[in-house]
PDB file of N, CA and C in Angstrom:
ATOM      1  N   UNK A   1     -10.466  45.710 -54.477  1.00  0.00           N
ATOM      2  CA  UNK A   1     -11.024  44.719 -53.572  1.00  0.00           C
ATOM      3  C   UNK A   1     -11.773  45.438 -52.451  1.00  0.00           C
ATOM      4  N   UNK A   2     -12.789  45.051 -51.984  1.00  0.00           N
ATOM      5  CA  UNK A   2     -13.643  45.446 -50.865  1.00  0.00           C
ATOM      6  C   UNK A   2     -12.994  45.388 -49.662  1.00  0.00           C
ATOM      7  N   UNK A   3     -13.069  46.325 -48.536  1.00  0.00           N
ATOM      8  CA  UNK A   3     -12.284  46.248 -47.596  1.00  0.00           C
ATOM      9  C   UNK A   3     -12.940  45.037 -46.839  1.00  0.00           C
ATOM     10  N   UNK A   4     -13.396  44.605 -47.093  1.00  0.00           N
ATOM     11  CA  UNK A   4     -14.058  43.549 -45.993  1.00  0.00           C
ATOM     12  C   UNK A   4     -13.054  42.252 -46.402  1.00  0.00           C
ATOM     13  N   UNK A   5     -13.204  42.269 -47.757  1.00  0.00           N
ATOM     14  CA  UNK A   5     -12.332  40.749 -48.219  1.00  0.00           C
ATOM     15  C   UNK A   5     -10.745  40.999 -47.951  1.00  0.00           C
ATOM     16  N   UNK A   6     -10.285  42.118 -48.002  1.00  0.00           N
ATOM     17  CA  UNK A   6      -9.174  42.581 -47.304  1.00  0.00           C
ATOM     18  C   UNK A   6      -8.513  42.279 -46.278  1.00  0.00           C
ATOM     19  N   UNK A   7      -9.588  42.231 -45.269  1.00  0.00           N
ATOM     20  CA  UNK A   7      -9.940  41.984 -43.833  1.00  0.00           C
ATOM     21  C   UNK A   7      -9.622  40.366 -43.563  1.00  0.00           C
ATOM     22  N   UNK A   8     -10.745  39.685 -44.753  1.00  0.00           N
ATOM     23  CA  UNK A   8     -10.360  38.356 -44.469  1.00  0.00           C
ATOM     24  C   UNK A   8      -9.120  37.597 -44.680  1.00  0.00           C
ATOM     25  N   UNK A   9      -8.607  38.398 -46.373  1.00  0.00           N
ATOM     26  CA  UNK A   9      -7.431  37.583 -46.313  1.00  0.00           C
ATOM     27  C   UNK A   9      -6.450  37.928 -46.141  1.00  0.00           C
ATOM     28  N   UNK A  10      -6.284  39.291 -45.041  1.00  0.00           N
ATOM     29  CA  UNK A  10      -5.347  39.767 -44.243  1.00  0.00           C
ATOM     30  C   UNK A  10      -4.906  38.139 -42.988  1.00  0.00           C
ATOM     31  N   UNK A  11      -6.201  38.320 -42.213  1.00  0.00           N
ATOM     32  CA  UNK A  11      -6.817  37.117 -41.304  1.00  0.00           C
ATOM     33  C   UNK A  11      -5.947  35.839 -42.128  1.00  0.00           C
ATOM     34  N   UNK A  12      -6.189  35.491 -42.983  1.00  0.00           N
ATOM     35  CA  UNK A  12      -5.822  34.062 -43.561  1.00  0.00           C
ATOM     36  C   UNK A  12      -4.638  34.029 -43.418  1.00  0.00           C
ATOM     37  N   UNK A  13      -3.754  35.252 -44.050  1.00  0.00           N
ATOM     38  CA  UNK A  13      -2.310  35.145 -43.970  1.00  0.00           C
ATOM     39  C   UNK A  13      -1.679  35.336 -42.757  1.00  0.00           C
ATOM     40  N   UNK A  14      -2.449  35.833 -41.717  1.00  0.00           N
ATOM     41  CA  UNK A  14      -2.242  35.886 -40.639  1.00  0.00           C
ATOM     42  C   UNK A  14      -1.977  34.198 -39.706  1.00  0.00           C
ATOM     43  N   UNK A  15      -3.058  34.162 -40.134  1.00  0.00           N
ATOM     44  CA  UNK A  15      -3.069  32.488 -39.882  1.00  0.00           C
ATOM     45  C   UNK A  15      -1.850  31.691 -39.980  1.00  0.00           C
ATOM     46  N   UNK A  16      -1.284  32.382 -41.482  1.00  0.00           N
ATOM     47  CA  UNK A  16      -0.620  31.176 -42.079  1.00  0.00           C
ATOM     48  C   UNK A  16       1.364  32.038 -41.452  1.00  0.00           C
ATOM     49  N   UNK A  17       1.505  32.657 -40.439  1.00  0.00           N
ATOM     50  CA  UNK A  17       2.579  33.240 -40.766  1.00  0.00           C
ATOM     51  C   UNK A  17       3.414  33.203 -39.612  1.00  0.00           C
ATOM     52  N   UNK A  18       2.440  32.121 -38.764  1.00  0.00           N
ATOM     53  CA  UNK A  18       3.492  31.401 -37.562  1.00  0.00           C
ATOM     54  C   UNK A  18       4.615  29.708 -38.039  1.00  0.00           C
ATOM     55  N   UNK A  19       5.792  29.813 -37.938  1.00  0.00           N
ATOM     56  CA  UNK A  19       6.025  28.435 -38.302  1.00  0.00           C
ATOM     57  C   UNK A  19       5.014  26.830 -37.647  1.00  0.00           C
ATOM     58  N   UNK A  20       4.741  27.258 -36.388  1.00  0.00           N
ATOM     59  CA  UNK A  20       4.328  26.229 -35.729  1.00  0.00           C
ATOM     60  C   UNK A  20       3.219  25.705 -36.600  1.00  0.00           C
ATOM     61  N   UNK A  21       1.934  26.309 -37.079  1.00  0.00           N
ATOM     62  CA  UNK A  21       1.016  26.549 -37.747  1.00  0.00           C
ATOM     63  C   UNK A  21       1.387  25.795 -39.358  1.00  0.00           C
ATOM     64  N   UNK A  22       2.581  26.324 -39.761  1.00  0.00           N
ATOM     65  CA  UNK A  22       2.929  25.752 -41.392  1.00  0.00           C
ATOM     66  C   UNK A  22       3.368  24.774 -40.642  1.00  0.00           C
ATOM     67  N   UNK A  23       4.311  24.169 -39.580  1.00  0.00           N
ATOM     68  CA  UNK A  23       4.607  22.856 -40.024  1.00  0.00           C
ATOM     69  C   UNK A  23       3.328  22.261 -39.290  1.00  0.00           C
ATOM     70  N   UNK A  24       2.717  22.110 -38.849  1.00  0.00           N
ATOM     71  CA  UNK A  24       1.157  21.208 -38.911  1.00  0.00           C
ATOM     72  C   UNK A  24       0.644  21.351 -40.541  1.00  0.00           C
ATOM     73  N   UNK A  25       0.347  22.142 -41.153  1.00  0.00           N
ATOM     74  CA  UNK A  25      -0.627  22.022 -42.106  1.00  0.00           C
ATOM     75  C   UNK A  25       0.786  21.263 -43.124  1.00  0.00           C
ATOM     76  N   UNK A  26       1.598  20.870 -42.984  1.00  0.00           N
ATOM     77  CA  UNK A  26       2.878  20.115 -43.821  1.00  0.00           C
ATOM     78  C   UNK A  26       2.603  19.091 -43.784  1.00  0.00           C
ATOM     79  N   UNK A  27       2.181  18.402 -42.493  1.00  0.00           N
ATOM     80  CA  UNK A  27       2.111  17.093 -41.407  1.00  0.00           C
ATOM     81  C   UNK A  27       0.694  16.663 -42.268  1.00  0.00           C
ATOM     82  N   UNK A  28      -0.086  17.642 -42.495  1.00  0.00           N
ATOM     83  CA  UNK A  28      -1.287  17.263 -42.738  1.00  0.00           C
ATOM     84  C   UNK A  28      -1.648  17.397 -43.863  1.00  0.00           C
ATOM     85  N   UNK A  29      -0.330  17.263 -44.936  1.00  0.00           N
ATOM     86  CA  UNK A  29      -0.464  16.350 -46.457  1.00  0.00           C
ATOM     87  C   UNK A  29      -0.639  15.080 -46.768  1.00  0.00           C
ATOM     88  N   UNK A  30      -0.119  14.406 -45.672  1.00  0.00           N
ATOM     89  CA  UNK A  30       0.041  12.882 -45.711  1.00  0.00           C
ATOM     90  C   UNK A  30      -1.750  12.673 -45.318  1.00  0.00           C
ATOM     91  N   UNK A  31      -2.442  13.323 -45.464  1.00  0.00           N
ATOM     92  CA  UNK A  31      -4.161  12.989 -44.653  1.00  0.00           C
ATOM     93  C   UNK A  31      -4.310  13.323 -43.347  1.00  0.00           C
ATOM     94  N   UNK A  32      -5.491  13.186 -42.858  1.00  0.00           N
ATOM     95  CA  UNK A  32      -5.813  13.047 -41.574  1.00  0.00           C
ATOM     96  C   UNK A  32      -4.768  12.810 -40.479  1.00  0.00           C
ATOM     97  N   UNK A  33      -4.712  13.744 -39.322  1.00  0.00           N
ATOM     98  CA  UNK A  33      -4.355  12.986 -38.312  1.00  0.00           C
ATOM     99  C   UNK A  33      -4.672  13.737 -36.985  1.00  0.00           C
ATOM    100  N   UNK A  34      -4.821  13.164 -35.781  1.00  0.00           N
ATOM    101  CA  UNK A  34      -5.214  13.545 -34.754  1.00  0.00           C
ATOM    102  C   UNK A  34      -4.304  14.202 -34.468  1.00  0.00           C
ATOM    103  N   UNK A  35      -4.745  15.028 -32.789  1.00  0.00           N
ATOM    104  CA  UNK A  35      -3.423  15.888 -31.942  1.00  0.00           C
ATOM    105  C   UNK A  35      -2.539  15.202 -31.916  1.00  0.00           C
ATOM    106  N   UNK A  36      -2.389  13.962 -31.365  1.00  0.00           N
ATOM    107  CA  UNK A  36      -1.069  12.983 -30.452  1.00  0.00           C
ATOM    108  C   UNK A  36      -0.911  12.937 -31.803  1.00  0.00           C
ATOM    109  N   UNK A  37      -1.011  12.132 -32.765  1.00  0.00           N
ATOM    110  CA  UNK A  37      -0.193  12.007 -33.959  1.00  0.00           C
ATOM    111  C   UNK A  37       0.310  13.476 -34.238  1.00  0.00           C
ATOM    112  N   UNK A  38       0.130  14.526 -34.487  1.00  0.00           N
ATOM    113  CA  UNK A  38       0.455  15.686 -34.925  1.00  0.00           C
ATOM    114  C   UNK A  38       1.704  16.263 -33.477  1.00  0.00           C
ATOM    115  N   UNK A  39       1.481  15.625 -32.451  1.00  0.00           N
ATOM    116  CA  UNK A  39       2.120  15.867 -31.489  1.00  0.00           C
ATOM    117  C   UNK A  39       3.582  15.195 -31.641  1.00  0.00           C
ATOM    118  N   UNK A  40       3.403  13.728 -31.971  1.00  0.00           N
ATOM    119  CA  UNK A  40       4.348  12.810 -32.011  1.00  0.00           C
ATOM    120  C   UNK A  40       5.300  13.343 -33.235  1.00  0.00           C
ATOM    121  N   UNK A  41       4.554  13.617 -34.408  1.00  0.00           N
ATOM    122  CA  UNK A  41       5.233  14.138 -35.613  1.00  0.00           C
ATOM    123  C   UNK A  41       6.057  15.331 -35.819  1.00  0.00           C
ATOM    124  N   UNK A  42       5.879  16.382 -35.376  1.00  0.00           N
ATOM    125  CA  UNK A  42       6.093  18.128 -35.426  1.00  0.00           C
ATOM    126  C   UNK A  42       6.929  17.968 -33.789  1.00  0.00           C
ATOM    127  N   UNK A  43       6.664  17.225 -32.693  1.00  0.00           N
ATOM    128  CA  UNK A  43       7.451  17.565 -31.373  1.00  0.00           C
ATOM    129  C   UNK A  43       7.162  18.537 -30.600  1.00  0.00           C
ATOM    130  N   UNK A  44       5.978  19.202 -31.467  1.00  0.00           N
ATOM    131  CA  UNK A  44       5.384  20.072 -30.177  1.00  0.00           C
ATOM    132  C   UNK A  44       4.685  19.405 -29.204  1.00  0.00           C
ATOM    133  N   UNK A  45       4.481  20.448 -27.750  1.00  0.00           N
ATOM    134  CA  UNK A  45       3.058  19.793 -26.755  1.00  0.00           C
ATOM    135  C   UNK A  45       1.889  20.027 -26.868  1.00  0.00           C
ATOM    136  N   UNK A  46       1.252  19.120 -26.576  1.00  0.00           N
ATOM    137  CA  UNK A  46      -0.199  19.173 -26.740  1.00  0.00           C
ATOM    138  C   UNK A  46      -1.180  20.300 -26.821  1.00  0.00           C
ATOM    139  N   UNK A  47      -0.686  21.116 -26.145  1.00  0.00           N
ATOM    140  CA  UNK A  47      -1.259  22.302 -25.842  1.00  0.00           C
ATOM    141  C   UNK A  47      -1.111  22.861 -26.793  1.00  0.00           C
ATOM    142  N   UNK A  48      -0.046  23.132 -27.462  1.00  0.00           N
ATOM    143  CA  UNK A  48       0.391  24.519 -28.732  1.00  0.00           C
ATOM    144  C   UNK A  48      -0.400  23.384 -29.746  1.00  0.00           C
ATOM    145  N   UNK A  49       0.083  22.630 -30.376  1.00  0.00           N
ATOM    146  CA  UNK A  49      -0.581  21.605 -31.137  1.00  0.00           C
ATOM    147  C   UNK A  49      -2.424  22.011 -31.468  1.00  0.00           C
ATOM    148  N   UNK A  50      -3.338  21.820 -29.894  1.00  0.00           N
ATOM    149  CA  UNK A  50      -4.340  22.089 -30.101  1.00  0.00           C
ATOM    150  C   UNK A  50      -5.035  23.549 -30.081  1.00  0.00           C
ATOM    151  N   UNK A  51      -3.624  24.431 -30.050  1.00  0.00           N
ATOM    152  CA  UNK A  51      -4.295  26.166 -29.900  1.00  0.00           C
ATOM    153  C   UNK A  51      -4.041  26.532 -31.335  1.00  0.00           C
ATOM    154  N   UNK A  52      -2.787  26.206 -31.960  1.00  0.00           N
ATOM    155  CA  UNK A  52      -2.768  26.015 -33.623  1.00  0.00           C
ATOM    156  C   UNK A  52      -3.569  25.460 -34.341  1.00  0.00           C
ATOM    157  N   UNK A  53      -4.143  24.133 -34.059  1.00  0.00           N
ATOM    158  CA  UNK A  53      -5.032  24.341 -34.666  1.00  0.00           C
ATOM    159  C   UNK A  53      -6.722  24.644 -34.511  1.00  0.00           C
ATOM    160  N   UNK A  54      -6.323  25.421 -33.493  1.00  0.00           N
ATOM    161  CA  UNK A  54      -8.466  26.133 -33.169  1.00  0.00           C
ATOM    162  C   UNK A  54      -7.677  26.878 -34.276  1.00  0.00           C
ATOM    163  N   UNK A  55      -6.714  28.127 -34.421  1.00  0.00           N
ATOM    164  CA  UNK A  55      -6.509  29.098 -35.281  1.00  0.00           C
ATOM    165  C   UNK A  55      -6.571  28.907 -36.536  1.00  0.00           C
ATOM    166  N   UNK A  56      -5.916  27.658 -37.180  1.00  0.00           N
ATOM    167  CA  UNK A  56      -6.082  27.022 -38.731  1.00  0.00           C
ATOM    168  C   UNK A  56      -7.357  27.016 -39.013  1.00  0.00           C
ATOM    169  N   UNK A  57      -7.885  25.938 -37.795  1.00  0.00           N
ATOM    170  CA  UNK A  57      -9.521  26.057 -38.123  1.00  0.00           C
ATOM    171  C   UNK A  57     -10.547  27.011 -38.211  1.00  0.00           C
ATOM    172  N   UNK A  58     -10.226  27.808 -37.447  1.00  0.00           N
ATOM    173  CA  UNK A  58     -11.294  29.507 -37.523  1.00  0.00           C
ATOM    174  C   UNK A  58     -11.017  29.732 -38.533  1.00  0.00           C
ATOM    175  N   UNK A  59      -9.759  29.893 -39.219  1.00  0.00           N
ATOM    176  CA  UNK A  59      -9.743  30.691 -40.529  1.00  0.00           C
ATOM    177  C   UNK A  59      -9.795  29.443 -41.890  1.00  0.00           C
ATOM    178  N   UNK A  60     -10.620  28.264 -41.645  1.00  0.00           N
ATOM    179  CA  UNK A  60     -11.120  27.765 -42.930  1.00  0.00           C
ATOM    180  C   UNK A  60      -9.780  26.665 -43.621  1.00  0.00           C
ATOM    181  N   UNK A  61      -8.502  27.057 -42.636  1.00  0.00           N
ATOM    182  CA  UNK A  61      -7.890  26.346 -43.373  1.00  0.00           C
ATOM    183  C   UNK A  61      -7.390  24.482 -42.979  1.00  0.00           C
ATOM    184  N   UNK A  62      -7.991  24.533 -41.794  1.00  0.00           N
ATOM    185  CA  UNK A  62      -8.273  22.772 -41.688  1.00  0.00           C
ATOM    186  C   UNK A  62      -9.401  22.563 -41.370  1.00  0.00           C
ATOM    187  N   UNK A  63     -10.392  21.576 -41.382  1.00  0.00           N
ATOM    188  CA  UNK A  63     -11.574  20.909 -41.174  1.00  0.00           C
ATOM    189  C   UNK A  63     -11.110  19.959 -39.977  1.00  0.00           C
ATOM    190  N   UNK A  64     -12.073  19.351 -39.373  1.00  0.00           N
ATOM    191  CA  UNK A  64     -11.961  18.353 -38.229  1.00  0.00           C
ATOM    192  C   UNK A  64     -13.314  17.422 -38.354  1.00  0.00           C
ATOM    193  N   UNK A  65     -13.278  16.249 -38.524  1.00  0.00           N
ATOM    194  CA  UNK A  65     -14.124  15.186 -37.877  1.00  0.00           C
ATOM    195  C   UNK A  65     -13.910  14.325 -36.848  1.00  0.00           C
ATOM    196  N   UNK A  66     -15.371  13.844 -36.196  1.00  0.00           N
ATOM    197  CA  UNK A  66     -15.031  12.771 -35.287  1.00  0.00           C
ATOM    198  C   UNK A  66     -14.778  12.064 -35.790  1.00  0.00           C
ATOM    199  N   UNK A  67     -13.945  10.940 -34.914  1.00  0.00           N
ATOM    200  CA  UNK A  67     -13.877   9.531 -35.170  1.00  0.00           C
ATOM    201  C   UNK A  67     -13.528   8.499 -33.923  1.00  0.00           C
ATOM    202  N   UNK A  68     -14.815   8.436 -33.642  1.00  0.00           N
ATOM    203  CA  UNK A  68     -15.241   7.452 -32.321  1.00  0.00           C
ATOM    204  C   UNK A  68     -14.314   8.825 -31.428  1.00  0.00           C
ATOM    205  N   UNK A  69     -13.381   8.756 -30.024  1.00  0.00           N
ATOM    206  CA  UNK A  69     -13.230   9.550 -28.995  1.00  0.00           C
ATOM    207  C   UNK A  69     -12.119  10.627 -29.853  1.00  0.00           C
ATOM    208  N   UNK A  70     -11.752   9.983 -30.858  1.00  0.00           N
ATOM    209  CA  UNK A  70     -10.765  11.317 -31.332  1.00  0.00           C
ATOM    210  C   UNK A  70     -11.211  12.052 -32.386  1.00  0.00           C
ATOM    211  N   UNK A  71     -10.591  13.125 -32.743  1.00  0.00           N
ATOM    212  CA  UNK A  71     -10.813  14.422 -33.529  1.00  0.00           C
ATOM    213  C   UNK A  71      -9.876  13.997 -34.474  1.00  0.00           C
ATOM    214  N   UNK A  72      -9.941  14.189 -36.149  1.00  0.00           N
ATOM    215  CA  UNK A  72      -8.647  13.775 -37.316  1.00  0.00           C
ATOM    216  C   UNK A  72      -8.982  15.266 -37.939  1.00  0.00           C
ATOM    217  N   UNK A  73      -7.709  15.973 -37.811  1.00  0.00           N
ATOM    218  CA  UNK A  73      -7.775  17.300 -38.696  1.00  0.00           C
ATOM    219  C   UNK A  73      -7.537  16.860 -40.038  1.00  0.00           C
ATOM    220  N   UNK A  74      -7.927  17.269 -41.121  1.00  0.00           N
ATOM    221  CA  UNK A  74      -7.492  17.512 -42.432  1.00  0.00           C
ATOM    222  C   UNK A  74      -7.317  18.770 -43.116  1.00  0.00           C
ATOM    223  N   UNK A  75      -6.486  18.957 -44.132  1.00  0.00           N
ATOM    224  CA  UNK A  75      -6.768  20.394 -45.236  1.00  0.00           C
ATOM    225  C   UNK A  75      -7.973  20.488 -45.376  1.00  0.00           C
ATOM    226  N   UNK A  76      -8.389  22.099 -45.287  1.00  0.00           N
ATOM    227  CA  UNK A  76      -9.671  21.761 -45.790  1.00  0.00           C
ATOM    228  C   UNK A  76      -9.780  22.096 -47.181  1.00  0.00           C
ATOM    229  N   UNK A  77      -8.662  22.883 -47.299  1.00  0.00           N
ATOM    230  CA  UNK A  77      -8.517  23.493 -48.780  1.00  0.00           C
ATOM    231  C   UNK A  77      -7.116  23.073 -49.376  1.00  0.00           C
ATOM    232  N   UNK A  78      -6.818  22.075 -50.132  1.00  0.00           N
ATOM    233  CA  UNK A  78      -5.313  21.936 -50.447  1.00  0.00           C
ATOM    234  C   UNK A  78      -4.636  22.607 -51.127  1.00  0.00           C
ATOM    235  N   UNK A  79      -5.688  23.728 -52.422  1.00  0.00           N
ATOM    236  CA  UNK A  79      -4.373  24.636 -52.611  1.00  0.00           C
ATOM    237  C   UNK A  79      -3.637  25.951 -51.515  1.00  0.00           C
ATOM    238  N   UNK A  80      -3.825  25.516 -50.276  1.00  0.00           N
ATOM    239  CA  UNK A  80      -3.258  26.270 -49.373  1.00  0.00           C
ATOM    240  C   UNK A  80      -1.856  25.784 -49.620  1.00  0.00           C
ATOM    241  N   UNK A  81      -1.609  24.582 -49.776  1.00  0.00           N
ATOM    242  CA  UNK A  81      -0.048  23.769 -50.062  1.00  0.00           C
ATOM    243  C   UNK A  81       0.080  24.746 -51.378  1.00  0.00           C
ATOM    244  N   UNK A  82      -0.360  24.875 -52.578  1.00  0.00           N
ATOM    245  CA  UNK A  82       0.173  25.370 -53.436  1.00  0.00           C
ATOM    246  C   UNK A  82       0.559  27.120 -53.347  1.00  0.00           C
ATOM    247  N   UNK A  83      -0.010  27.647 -52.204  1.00  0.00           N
ATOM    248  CA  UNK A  83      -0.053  28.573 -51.973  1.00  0.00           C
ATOM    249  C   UNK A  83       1.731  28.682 -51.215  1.00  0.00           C
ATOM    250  N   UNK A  84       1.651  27.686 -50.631  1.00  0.00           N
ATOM    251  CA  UNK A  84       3.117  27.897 -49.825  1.00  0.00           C
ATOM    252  C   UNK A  84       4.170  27.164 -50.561  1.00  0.00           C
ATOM    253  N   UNK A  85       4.142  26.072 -51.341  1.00  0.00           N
ATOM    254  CA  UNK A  85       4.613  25.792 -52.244  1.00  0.00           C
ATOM    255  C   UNK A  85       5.547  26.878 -52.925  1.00  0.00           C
ATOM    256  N   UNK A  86       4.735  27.739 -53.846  1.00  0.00           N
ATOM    257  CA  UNK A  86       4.980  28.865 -54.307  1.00  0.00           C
ATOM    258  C   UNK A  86       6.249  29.663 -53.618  1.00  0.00           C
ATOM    259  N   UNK A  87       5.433  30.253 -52.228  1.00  0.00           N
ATOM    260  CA  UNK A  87       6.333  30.975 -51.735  1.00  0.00           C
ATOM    261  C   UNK A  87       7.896  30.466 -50.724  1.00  0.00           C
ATOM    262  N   UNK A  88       7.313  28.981 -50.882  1.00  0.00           N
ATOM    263  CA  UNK A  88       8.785  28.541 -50.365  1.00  0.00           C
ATOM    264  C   UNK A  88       9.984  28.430 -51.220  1.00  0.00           C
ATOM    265  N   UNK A  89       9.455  28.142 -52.380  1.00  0.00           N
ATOM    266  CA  UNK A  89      10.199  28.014 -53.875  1.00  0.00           C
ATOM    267  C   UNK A  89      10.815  28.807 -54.135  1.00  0.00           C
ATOM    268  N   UNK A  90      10.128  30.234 -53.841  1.00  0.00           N
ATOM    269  CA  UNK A  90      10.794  31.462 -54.284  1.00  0.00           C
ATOM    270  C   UNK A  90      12.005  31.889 -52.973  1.00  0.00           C
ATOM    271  N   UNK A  91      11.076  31.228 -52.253  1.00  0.00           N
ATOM    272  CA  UNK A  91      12.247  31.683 -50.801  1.00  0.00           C
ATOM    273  C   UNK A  91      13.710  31.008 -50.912  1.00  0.00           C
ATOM    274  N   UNK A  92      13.907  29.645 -51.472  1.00  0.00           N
ATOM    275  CA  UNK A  92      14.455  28.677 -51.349  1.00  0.00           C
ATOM    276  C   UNK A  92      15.251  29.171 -52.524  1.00  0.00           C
ATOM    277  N   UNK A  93      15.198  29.386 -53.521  1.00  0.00           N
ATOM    278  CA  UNK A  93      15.894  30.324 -54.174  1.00  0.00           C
ATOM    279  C   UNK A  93      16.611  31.560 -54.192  1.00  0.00           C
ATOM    280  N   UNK A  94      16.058  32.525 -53.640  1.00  0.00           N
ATOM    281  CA  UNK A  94      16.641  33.533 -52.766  1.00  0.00           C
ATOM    282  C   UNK A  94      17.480  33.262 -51.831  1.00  0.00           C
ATOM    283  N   UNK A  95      17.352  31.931 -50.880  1.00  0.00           N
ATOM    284  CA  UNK A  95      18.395  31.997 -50.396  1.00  0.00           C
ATOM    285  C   UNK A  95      19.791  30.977 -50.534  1.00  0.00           C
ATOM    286  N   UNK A  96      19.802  30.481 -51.565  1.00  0.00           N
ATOM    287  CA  UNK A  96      20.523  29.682 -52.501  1.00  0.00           C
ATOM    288  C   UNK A  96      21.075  30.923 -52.634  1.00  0.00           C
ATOM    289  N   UNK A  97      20.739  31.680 -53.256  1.00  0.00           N
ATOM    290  CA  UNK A  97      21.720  32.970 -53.636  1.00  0.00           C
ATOM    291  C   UNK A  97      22.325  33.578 -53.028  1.00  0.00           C
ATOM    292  N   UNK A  98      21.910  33.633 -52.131  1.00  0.00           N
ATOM    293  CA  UNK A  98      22.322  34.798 -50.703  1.00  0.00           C
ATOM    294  C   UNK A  98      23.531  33.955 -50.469  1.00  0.00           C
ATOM    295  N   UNK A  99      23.603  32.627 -50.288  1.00  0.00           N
ATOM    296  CA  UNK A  99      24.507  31.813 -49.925  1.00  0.00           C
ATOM    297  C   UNK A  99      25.793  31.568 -50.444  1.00  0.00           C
ATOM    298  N   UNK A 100      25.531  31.598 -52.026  1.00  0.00           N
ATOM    299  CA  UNK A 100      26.545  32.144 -52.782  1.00  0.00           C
ATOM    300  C   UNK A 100      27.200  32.975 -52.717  1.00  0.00           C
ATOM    301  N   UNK A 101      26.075  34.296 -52.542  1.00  0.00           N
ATOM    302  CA  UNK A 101      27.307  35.377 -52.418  1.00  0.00           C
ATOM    303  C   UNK A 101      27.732  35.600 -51.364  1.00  0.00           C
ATOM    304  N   UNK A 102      27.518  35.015 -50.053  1.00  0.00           N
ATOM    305  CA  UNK A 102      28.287  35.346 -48.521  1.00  0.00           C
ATOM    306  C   UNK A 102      29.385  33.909 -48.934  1.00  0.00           C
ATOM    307  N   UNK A 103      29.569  32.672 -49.469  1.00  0.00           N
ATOM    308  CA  UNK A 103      30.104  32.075 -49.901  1.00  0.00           C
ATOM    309  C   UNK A 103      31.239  32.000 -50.971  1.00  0.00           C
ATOM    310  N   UNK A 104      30.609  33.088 -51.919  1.00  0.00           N
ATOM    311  CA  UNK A 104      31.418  33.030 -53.001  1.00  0.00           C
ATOM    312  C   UNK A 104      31.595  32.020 -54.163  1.00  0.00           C
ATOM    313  N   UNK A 105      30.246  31.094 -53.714  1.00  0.00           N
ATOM    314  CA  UNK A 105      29.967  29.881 -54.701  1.00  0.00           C
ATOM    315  C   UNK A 105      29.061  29.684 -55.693  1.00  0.00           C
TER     316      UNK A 105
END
């Protein structure tokens, strides 16, 4: 791979490797939704809400339109879900196990 594309999807995963960040782009399976909705939903403040997502958005992974005075983020790419999908699956398994054996079950 070219170090440049390296670069980028260093950046992407970077993006993607704060929780605050995954649970918005979670929120934003159900479609569209503005800050205050994304605010009301996830329980963060407004502020982190809209600095998460300038960062999603620089790196390609939500889109934004107007709509009349508010902003509605969406995926811009949905196999980003399959992307975490994946690695939650595997996580979620791993620690099913782990649990067992500090359990013994």
């Amino acid at each position: 791979m070219a170090p440049e594309l390296l670069d980028l999807v260093a950046e992407r995963f970077k993006a993607l490797s704060d929780r605050a960040r995954l649970s918005l782009l979670q929120e934003l399976r159900g479609g569209p939704m503005t800050v205050n909705e994304l605010v009301e939903a996830t329980g963060m403040g407004q502020a982190n809400v809209s600095r998460h997502l300038a960062q999603l958005f620089a790196n390609g992974l939500v889109a934004r339109e107007r709509d009349g005075v508010f902003v509605r983020y969406e995926l811009a790419d949905e196999d980003v879900l399959k992307l975490c999908e994946l690695v939650c699956g595997r996580l979620e398994s791993e620690l099913t196990e782990r649990r067992k054996v500090v359990t013994g079950r």
